[in-house]
Protein backbone atom coordinates (compact mmCIF):
# COMPACT_ATOMS: atom_id res chain seq x y z
CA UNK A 1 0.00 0.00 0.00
CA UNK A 2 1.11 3.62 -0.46
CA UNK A 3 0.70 5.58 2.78
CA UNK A 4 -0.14 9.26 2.32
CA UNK A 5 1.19 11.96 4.58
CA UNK A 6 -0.48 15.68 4.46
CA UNK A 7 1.77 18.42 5.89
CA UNK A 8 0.09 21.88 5.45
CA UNK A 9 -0.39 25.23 7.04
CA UNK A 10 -2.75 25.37 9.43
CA UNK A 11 -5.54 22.46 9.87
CA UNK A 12 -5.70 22.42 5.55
CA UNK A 13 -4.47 18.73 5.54
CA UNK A 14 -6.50 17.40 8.30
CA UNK A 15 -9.47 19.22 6.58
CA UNK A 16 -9.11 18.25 3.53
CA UNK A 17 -8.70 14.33 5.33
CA UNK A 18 -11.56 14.73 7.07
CA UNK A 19 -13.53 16.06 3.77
CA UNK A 20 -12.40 13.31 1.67
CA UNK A 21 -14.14 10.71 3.79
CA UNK A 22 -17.04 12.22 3.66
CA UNK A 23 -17.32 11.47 -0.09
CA UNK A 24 -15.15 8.14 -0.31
CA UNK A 25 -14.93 6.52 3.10
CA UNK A 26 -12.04 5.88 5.94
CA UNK A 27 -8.90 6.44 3.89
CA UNK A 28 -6.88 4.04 5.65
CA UNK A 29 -2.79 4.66 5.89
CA UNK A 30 -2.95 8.35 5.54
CA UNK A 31 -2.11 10.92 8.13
CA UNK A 32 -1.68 15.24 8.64
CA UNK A 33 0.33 17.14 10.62
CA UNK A 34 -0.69 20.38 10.95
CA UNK A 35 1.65 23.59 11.28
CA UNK A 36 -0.30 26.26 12.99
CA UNK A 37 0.99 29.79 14.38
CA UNK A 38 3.19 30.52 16.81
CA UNK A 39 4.89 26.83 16.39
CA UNK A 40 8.81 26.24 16.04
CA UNK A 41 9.67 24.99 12.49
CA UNK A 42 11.85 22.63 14.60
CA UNK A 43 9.24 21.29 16.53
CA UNK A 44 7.55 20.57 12.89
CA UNK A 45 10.43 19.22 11.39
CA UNK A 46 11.11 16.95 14.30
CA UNK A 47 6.77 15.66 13.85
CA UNK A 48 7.39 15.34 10.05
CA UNK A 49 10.94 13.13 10.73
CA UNK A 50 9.03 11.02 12.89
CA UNK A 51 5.81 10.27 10.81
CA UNK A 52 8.27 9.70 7.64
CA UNK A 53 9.91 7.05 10.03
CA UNK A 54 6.97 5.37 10.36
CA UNK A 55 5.00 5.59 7.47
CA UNK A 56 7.84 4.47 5.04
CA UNK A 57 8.14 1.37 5.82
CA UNK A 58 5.67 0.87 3.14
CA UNK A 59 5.52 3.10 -0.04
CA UNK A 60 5.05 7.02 1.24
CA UNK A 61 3.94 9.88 -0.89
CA UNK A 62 4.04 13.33 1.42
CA UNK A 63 1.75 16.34 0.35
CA UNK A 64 2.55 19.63 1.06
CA UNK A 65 0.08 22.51 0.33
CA UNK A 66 2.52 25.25 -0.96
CA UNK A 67 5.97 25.38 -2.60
CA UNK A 68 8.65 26.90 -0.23
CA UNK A 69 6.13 27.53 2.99
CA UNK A 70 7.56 25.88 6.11
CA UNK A 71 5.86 22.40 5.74
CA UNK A 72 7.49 22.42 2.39
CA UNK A 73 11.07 23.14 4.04
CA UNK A 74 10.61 20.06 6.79
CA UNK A 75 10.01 17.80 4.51
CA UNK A 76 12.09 18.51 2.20
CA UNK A 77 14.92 18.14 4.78
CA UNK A 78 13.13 15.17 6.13
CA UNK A 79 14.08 13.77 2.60
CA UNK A 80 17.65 13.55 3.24
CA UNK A 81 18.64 9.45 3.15
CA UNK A 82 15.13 8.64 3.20
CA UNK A 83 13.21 7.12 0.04
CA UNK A 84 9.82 8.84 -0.60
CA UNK A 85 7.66 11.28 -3.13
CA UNK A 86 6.48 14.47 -2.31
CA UNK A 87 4.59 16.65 -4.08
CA UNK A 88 3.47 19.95 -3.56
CA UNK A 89 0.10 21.84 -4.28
CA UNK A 90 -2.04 19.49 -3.24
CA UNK A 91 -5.77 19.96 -3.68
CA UNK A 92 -9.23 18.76 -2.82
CA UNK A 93 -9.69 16.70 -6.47
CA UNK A 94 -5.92 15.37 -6.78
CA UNK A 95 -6.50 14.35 -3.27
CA UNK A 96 -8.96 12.04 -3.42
CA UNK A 97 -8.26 11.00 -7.02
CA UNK A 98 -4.95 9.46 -5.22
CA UNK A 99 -6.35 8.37 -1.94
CA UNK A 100 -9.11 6.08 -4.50
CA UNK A 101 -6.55 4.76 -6.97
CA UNK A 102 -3.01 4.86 -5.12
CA UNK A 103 -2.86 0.91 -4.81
CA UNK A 104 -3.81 0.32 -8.24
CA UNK A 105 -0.31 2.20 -9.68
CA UNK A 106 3.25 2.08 -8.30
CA UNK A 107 4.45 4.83 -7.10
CA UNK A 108 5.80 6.25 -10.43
CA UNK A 109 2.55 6.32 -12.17
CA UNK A 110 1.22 7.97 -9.09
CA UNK A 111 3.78 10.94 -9.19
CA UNK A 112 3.08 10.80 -13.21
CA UNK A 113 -1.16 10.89 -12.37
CA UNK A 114 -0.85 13.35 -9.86
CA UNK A 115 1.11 16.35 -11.97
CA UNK A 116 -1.05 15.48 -15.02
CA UNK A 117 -4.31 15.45 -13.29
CA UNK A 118 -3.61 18.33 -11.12
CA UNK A 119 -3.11 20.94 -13.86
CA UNK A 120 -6.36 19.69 -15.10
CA UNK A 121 -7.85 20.23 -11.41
CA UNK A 122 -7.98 24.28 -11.99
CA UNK A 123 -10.30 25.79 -14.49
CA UNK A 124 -11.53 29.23 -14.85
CA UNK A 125 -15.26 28.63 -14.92
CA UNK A 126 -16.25 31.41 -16.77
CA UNK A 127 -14.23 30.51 -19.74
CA UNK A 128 -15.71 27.06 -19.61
CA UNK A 129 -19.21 27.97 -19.85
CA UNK A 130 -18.64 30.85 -22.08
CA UNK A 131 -21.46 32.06 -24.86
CA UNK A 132 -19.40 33.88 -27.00
């Protein structure tokens, strides 16, 4: 199984966790840790080392909601001598597109899926549905 790990600003990842069961059930093997205000980036980095540890022992993909923010930073030092994926700009579609088919890929086609099928996650609505 790949294990998902959500590392975001604020409660975002848990959020977006929570939200995704509502529509496709318990997503089993995935996990947030929240960086809120006020927190050390140590203390985060030190959470996100941890977690890594432990979820890696199977396939890992990490999520991060912005590139360069401080969740971004601890995991990207967290990737020093350690063997997993992560991806940032995670969203609400891409997320449960990957929670629903993550154990039917390996973890290339996931990383493949997951840049195609988020550009194709944003659309200006307006030009969509245009009558002109």
């Amino acid at each position: 199984m790949i294990n998902i790990l959500l590392v975001t600003h604020g409660d975002f990842g848990k959020e977006l966790l929570k939200s995704s069961e509502l529509i496709i059930g318990k997503i089993e093997g995935a996990q947030s840790i929240s960086f809120h205000q006020g927190e050390s980036f140590d203390e985060l980095l030190s959470q996100v080392e941890e977690t890594v540890e432990k979820l890696s022992k199977d396939d890992l993909i990490v999520f991060t909601d912005m590139y360069g923010g401080s969740p971004y930073n601890a995991v990207l030092r967290t990737m020093k001598n350690r063997k997993f994926y992560h991806i940032t700009g995670i969203n609400f579609p891409l997320f449960i597109d990957i929670a629903v088919s993550r154990d039917s890929y390996t973890m290339e086609e996931v990383a493949e899926k997951i840049i195609k099928n988020g550009k194709k996650s944003i659309v200006f609505v307006n030009e969509k549905f245009s009558t002109d």
